[in-house]
C-alpha atoms as a PDB file:
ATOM      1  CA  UNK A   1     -13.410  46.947 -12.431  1.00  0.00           C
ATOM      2  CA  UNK A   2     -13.729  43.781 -14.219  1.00  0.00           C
ATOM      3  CA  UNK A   3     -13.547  40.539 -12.500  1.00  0.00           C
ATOM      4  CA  UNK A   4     -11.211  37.981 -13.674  1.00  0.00           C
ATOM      5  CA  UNK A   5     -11.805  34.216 -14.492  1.00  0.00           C
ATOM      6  CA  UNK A   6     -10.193  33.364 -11.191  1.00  0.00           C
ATOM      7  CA  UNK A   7     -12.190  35.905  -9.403  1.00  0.00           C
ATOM      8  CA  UNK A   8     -15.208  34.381 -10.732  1.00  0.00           C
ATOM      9  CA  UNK A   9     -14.035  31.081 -10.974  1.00  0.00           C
ATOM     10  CA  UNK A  10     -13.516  31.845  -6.802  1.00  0.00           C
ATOM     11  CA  UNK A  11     -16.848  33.228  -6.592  1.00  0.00           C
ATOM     12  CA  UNK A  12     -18.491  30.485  -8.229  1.00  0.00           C
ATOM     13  CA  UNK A  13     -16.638  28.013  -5.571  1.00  0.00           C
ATOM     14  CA  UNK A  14     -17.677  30.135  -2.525  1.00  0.00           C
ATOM     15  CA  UNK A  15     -21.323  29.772  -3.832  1.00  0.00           C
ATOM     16  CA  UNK A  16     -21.417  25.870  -3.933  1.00  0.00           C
ATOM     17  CA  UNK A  17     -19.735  25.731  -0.706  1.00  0.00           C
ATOM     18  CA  UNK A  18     -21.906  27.104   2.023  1.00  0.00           C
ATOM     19  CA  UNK A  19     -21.224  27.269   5.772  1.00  0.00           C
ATOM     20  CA  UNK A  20     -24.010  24.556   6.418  1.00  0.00           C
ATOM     21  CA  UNK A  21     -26.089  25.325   9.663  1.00  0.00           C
ATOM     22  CA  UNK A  22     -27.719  22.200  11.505  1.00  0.00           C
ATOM     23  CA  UNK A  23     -31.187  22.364  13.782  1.00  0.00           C
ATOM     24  CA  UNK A  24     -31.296  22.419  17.339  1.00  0.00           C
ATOM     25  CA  UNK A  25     -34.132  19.684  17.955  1.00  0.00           C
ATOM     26  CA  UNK A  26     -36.745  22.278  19.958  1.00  0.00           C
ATOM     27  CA  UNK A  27     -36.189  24.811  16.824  1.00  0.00           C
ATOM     28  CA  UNK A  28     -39.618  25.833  15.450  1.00  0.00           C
ATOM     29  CA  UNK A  29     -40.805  28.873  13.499  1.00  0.00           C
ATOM     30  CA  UNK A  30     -42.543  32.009  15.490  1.00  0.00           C
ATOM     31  CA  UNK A  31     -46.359  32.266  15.854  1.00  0.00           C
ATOM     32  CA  UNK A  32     -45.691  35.199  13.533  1.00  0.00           C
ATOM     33  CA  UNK A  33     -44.254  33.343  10.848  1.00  0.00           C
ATOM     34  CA  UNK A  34     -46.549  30.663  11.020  1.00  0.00           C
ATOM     35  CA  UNK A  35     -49.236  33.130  10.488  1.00  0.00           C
ATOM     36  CA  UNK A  36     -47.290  34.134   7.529  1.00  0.00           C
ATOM     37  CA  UNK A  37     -48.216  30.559   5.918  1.00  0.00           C
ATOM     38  CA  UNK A  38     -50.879  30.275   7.042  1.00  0.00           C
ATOM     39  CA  UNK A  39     -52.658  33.428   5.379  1.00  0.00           C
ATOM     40  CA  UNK A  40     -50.772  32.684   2.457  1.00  0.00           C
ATOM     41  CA  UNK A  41     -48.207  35.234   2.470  1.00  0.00           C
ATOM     42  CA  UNK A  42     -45.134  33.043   1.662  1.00  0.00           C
ATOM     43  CA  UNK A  43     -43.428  36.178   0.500  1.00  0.00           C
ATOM     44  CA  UNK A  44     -43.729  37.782   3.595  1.00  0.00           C
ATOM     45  CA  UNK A  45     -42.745  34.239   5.047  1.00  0.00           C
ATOM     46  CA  UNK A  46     -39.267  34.454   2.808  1.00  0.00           C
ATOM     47  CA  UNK A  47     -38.327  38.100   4.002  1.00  0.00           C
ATOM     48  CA  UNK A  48     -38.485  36.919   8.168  1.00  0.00           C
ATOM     49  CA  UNK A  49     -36.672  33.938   7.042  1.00  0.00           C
ATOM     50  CA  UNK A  50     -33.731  36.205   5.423  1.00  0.00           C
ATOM     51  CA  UNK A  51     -33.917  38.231   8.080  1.00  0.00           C
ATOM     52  CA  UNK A  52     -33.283  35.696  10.803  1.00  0.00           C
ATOM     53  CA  UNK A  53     -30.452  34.301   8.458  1.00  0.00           C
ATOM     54  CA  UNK A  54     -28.552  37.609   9.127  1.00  0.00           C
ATOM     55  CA  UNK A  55     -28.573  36.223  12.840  1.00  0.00           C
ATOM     56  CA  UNK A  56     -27.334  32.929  11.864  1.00  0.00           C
ATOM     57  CA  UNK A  57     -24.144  34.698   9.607  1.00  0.00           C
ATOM     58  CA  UNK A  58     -22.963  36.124  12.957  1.00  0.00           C
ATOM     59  CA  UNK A  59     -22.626  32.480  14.594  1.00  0.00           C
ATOM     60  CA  UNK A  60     -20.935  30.787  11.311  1.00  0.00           C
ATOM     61  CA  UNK A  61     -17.833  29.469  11.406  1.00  0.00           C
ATOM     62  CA  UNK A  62     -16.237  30.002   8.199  1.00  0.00           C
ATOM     63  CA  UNK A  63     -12.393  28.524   9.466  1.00  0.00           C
ATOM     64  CA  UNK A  64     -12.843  25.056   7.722  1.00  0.00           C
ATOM     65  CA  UNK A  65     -14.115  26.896   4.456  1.00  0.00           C
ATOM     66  CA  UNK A  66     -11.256  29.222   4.548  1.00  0.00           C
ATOM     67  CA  UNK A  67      -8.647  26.161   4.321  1.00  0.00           C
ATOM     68  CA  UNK A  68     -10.279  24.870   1.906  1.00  0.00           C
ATOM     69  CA  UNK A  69     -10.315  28.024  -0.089  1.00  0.00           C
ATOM     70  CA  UNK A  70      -6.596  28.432   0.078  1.00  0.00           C
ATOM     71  CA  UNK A  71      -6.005  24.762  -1.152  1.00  0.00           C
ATOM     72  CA  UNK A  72      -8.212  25.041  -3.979  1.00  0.00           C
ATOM     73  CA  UNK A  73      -6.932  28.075  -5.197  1.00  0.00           C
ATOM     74  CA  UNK A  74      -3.220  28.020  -3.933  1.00  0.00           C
ATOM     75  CA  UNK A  75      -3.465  31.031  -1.253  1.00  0.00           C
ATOM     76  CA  UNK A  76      -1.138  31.961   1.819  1.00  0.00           C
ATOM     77  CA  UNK A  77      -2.347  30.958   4.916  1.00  0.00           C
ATOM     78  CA  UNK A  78      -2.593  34.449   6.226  1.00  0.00           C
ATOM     79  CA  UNK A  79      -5.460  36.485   5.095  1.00  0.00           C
ATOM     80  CA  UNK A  80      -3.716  39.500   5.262  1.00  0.00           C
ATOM     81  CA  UNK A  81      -1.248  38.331   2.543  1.00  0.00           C
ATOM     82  CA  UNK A  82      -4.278  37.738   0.014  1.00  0.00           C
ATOM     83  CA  UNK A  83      -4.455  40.472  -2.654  1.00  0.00           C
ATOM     84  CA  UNK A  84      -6.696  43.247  -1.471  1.00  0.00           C
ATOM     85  CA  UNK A  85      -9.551  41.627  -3.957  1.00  0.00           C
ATOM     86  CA  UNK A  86      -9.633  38.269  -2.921  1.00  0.00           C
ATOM     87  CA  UNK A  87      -9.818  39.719   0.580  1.00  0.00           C
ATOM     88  CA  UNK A  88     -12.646  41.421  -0.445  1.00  0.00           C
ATOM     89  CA  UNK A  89     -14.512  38.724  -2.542  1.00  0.00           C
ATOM     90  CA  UNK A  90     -14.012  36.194   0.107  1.00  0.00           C
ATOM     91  CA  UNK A  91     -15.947  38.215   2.538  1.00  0.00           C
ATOM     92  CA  UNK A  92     -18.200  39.535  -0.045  1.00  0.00           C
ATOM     93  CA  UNK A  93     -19.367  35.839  -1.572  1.00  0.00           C
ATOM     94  CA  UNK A  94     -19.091  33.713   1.264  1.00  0.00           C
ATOM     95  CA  UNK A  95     -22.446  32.147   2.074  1.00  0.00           C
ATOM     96  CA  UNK A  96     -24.693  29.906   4.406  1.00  0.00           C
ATOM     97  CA  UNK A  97     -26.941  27.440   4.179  1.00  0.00           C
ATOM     98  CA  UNK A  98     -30.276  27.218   6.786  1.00  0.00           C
ATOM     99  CA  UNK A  99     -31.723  24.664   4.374  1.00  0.00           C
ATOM    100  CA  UNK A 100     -31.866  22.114   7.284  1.00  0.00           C
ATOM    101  CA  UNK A 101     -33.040  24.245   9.966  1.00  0.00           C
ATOM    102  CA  UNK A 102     -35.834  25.721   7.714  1.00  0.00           C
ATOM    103  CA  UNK A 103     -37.124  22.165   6.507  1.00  0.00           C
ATOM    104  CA  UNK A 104     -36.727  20.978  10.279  1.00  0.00           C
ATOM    105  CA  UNK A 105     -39.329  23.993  11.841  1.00  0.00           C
ATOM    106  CA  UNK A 106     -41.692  24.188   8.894  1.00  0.00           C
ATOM    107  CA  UNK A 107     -41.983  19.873   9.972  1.00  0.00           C
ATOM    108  CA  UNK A 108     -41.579  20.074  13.688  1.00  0.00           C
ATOM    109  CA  UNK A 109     -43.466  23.672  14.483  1.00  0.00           C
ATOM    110  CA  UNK A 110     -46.052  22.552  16.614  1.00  0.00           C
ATOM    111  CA  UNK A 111     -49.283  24.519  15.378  1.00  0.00           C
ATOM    112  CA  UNK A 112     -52.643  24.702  16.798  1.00  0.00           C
ATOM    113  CA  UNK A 113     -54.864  24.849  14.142  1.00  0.00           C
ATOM    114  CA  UNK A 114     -58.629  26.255  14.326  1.00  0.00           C
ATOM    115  CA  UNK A 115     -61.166  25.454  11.268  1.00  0.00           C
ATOM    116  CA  UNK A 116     -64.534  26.053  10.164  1.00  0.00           C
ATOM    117  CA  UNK A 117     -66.035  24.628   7.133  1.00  0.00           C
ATOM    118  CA  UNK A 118     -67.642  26.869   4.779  1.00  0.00           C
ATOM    119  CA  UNK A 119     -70.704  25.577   2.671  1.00  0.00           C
ATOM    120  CA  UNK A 120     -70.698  26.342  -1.068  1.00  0.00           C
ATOM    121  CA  UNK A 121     -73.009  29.373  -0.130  1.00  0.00           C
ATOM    122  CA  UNK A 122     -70.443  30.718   1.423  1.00  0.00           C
ATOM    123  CA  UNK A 123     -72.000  30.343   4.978  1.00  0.00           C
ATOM    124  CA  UNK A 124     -70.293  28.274   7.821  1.00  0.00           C
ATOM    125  CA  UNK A 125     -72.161  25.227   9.405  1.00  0.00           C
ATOM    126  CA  UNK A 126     -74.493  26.612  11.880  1.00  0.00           C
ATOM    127  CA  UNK A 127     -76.227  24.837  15.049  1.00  0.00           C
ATOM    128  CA  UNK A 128     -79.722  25.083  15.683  1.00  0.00           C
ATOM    129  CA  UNK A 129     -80.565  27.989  18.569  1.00  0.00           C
ATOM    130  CA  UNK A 130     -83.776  29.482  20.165  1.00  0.00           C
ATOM    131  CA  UNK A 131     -82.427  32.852  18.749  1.00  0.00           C
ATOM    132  CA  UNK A 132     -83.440  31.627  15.455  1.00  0.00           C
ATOM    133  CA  UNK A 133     -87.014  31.483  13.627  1.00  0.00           C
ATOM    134  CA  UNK A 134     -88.313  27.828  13.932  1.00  0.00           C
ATOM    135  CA  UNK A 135     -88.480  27.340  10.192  1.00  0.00           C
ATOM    136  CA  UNK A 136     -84.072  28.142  10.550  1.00  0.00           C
ATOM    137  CA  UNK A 137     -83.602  25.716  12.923  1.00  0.00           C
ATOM    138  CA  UNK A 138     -85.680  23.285  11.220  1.00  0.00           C
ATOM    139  CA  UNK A 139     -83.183  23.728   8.062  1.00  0.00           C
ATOM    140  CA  UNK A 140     -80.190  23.512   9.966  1.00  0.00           C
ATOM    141  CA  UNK A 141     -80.732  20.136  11.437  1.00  0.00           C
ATOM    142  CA  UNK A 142     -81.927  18.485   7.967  1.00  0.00           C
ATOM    143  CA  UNK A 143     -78.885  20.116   6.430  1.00  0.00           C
ATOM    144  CA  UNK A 144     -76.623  18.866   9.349  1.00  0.00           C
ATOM    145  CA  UNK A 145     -78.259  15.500   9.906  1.00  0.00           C
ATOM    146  CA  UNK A 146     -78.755  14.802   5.414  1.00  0.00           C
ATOM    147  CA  UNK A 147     -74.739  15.894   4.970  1.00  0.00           C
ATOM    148  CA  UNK A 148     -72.567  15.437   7.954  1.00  0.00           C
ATOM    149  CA  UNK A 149     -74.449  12.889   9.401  1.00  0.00           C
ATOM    150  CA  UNK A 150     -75.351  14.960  13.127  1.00  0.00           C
ATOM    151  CA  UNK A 151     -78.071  12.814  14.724  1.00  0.00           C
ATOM    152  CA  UNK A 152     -79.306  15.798  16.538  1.00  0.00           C
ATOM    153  CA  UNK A 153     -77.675  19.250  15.709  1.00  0.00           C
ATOM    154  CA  UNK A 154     -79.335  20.703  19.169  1.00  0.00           C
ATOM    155  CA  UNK A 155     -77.004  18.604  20.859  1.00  0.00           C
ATOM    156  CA  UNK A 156     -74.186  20.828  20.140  1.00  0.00           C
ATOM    157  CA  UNK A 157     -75.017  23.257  22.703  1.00  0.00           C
ATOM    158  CA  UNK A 158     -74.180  26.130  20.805  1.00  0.00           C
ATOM    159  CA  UNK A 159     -73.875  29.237  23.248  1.00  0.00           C
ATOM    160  CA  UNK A 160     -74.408  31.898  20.922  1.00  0.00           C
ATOM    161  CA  UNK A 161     -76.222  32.504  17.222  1.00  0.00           C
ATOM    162  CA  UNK A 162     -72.728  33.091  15.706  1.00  0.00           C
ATOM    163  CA  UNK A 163     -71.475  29.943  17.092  1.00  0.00           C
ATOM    164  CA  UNK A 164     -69.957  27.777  14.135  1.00  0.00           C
ATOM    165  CA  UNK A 165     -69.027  24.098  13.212  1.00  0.00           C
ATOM    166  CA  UNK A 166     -65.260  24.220  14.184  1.00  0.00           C
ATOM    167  CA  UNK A 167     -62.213  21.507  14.095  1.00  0.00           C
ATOM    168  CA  UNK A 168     -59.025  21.707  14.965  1.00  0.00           C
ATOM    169  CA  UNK A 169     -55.816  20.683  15.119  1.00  0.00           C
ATOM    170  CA  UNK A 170     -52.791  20.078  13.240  1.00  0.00           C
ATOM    171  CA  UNK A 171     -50.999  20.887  10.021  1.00  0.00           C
ATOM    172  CA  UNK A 172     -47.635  20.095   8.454  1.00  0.00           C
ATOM    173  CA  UNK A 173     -46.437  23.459   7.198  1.00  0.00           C
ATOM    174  CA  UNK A 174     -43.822  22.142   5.052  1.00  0.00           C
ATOM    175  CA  UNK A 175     -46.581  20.703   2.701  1.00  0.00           C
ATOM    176  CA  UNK A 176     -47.854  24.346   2.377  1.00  0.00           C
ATOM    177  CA  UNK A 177     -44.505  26.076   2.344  1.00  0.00           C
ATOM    178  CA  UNK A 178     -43.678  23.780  -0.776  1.00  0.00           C
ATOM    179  CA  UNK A 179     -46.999  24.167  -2.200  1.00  0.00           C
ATOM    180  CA  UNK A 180     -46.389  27.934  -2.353  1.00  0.00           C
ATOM    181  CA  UNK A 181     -50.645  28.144  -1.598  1.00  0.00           C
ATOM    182  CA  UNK A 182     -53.229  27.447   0.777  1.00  0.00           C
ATOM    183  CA  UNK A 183     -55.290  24.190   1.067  1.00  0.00           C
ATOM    184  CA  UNK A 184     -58.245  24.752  -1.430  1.00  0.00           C
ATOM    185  CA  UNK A 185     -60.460  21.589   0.856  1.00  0.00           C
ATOM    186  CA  UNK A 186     -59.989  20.297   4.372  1.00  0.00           C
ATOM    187  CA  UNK A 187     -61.622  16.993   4.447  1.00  0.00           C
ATOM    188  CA  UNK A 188     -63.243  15.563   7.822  1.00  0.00           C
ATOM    189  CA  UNK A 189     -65.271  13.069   9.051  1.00  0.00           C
ATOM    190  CA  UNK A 190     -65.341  10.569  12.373  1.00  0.00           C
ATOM    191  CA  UNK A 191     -61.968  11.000  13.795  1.00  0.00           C
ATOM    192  CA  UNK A 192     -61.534  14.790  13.784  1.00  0.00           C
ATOM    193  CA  UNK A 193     -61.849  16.859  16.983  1.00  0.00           C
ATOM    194  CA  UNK A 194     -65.182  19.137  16.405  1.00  0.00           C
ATOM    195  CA  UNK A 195     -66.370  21.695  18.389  1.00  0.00           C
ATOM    196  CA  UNK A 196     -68.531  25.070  18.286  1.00  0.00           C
ATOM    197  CA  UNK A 197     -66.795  27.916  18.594  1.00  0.00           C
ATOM    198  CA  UNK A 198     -66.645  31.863  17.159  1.00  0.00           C
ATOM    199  CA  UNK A 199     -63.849  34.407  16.612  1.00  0.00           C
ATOM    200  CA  UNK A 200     -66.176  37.244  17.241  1.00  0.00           C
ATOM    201  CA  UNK A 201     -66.087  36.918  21.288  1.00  0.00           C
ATOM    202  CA  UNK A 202     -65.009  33.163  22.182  1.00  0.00           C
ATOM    203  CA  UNK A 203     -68.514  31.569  23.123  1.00  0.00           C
ATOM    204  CA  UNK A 204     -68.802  27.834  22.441  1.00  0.00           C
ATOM    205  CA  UNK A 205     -69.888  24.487  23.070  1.00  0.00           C
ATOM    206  CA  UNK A 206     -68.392  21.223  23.857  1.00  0.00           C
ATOM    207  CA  UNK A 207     -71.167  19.569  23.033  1.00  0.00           C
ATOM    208  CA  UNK A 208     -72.258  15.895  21.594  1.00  0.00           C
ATOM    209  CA  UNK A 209     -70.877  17.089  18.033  1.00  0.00           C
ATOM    210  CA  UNK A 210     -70.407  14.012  15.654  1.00  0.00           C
ATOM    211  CA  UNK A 211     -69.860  14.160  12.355  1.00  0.00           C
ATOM    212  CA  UNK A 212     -70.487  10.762  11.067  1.00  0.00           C
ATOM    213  CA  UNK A 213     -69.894  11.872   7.433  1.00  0.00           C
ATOM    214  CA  UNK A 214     -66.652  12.462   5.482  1.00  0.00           C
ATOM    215  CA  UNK A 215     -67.218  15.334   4.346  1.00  0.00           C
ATOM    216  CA  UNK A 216     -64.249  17.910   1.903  1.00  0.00           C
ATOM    217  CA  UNK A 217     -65.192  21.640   2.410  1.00  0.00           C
ATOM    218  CA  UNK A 218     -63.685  24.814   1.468  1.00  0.00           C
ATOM    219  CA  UNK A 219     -62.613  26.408   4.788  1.00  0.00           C
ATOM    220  CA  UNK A 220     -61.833  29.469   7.227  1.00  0.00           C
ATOM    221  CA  UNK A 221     -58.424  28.316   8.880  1.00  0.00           C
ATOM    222  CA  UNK A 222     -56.519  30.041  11.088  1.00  0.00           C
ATOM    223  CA  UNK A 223     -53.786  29.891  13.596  1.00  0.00           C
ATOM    224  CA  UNK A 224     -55.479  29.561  17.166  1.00  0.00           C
ATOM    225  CA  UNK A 225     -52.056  30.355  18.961  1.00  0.00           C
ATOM    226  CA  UNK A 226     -52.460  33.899  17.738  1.00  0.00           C
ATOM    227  CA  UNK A 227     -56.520  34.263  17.819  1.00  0.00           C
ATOM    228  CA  UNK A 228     -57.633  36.690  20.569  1.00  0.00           C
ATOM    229  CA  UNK A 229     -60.991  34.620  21.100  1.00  0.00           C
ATOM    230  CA  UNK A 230     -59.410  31.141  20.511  1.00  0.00           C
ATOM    231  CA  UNK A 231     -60.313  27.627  21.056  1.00  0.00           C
ATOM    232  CA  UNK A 232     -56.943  27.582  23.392  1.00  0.00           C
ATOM    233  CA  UNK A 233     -58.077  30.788  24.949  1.00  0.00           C
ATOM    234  CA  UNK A 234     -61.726  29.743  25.784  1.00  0.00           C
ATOM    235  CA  UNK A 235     -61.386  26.143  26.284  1.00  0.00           C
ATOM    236  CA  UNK A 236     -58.076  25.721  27.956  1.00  0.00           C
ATOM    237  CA  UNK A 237     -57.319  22.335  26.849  1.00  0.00           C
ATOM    238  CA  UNK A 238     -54.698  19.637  27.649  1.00  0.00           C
ATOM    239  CA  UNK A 239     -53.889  16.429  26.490  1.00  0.00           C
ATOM    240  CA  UNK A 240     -53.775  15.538  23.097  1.00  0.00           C
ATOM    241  CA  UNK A 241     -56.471  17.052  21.224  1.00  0.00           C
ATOM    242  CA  UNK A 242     -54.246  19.019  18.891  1.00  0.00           C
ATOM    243  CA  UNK A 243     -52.669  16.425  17.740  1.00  0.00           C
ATOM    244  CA  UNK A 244     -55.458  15.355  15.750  1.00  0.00           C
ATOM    245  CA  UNK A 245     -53.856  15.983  12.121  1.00  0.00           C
ATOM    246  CA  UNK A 246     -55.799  17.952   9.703  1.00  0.00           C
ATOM    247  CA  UNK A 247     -56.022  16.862   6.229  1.00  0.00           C
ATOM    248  CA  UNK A 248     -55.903  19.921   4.280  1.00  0.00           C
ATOM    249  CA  UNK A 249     -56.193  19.054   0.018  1.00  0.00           C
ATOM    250  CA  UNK A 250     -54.672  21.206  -2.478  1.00  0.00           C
ATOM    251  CA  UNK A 251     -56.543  21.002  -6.010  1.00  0.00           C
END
């Protein structure tokens, strides 16, 4: 059955006039979703965001739209008395809006944020250890002394051969949710939190690691809320260490 100009012309109304939802200030997205960013899987990310919009459509409100509906297109004030279409459309086309609350949890989401440099050949930034030959080591602290500036890379205490340069901290999701991608460089130096650490089993070292260098790498990142072997997990810190605020670089 064709739709009429009104029909559409009510359709077209019912579109530009959402039921607007607001954000409570402690909303913030689910480890699960932020995972979804973070690996890059924004499409993914989209389909739990529908899907928790279906839970907002049961809370809306639509009373103050419906008023306005009837005065803009010169309905009865009972429902009932609508013709059987309108009914219809109206329950059909009416929509919300979680614009707000979306931009308010991909800023406020308060992510823990775990990364490791990668060198261009494809290796992460290793520590020297008596696991490794003596000509290895010998690398590893020129390399680590020449371009991050590490005075003395056996400082770092590494616990284990895997053990890997590792910072962490923060990120702003919205930049990546907007961005559609994933940061191509993080870019450290001084003031960022560094550590060694490993996903394989959760060994590290809080040792004397600083980087006196600024330094943009491509990088491993990963959510640490959601890491079996985390930093959180091994480490068990408080304070403010997470706040430090990562700056991730999009080409």
């Amino acid at each position: 059955m064709a739709i009429s100009n009104r029909e559409n012309a009510m359709i077209s109304w019912l579109d530009q006039n959402p039921y607007k939802f607001y954000p409570h200030y402690d909303d913030q997205l689910s480890n699960a979703q932020v995972d979804m960013l973070i690996d890059g899987k924004f499409e993914v990310f989209d389909e739990s965001w529908h899907e928790s919009e279906w839970h907002y459509r049961q809370h809306a409100d639509f009373d103050d739209i419906k008023s306005e509906f009837i005065k803009r297109f010169g309905l009865r004030h009972i429902e009932a008395s609508w013709p059987i279409s309108v009914q219809e459309l109206f329950k059909e086309y009416r929509q919300i809006c979680t614009k707000e609350v979306l931009e308010h949890c991909l800023t406020k989401t308060q992510t823990q944020i775990a990364v490791k440099p990668i060198k261009q050949s494809g290796n992460q930034i290793e520590f020297p250890n008596y696991d490794f030959p003596k000509e290895y080591n010998r690398y590893l602290s020129r390399y680590n002394k020449h371009y991050l500036g590490i005075e003395n890379s056996w400082d770092a205490e590494s616990m284990y051969y895997f053990d890997t340069l590792t910072l962490i901290g923060t990120v702003n999701l919205k930049d990546w949710y907007e961005k559609q991608a994933v940061p191509d460089f993080v870019k450290f130096g001084p003031d960022d939190f560094a550590l060694t650490h490993n996903f394989i089993n959760g060994s590290g070292g809080l040792g004397d690691v600083v980087i006196a260098k600024e330094r943009k790498m491509r990088a491993d990142i990963r959510n640490d809320k959601t890491c079996k072997y985390g930093v959180q997990s091994v480490f068990g810190f408080i304070g403010s260490v997470w706040k430090n605020e990562l700056n991730c670089v999009w080409s």
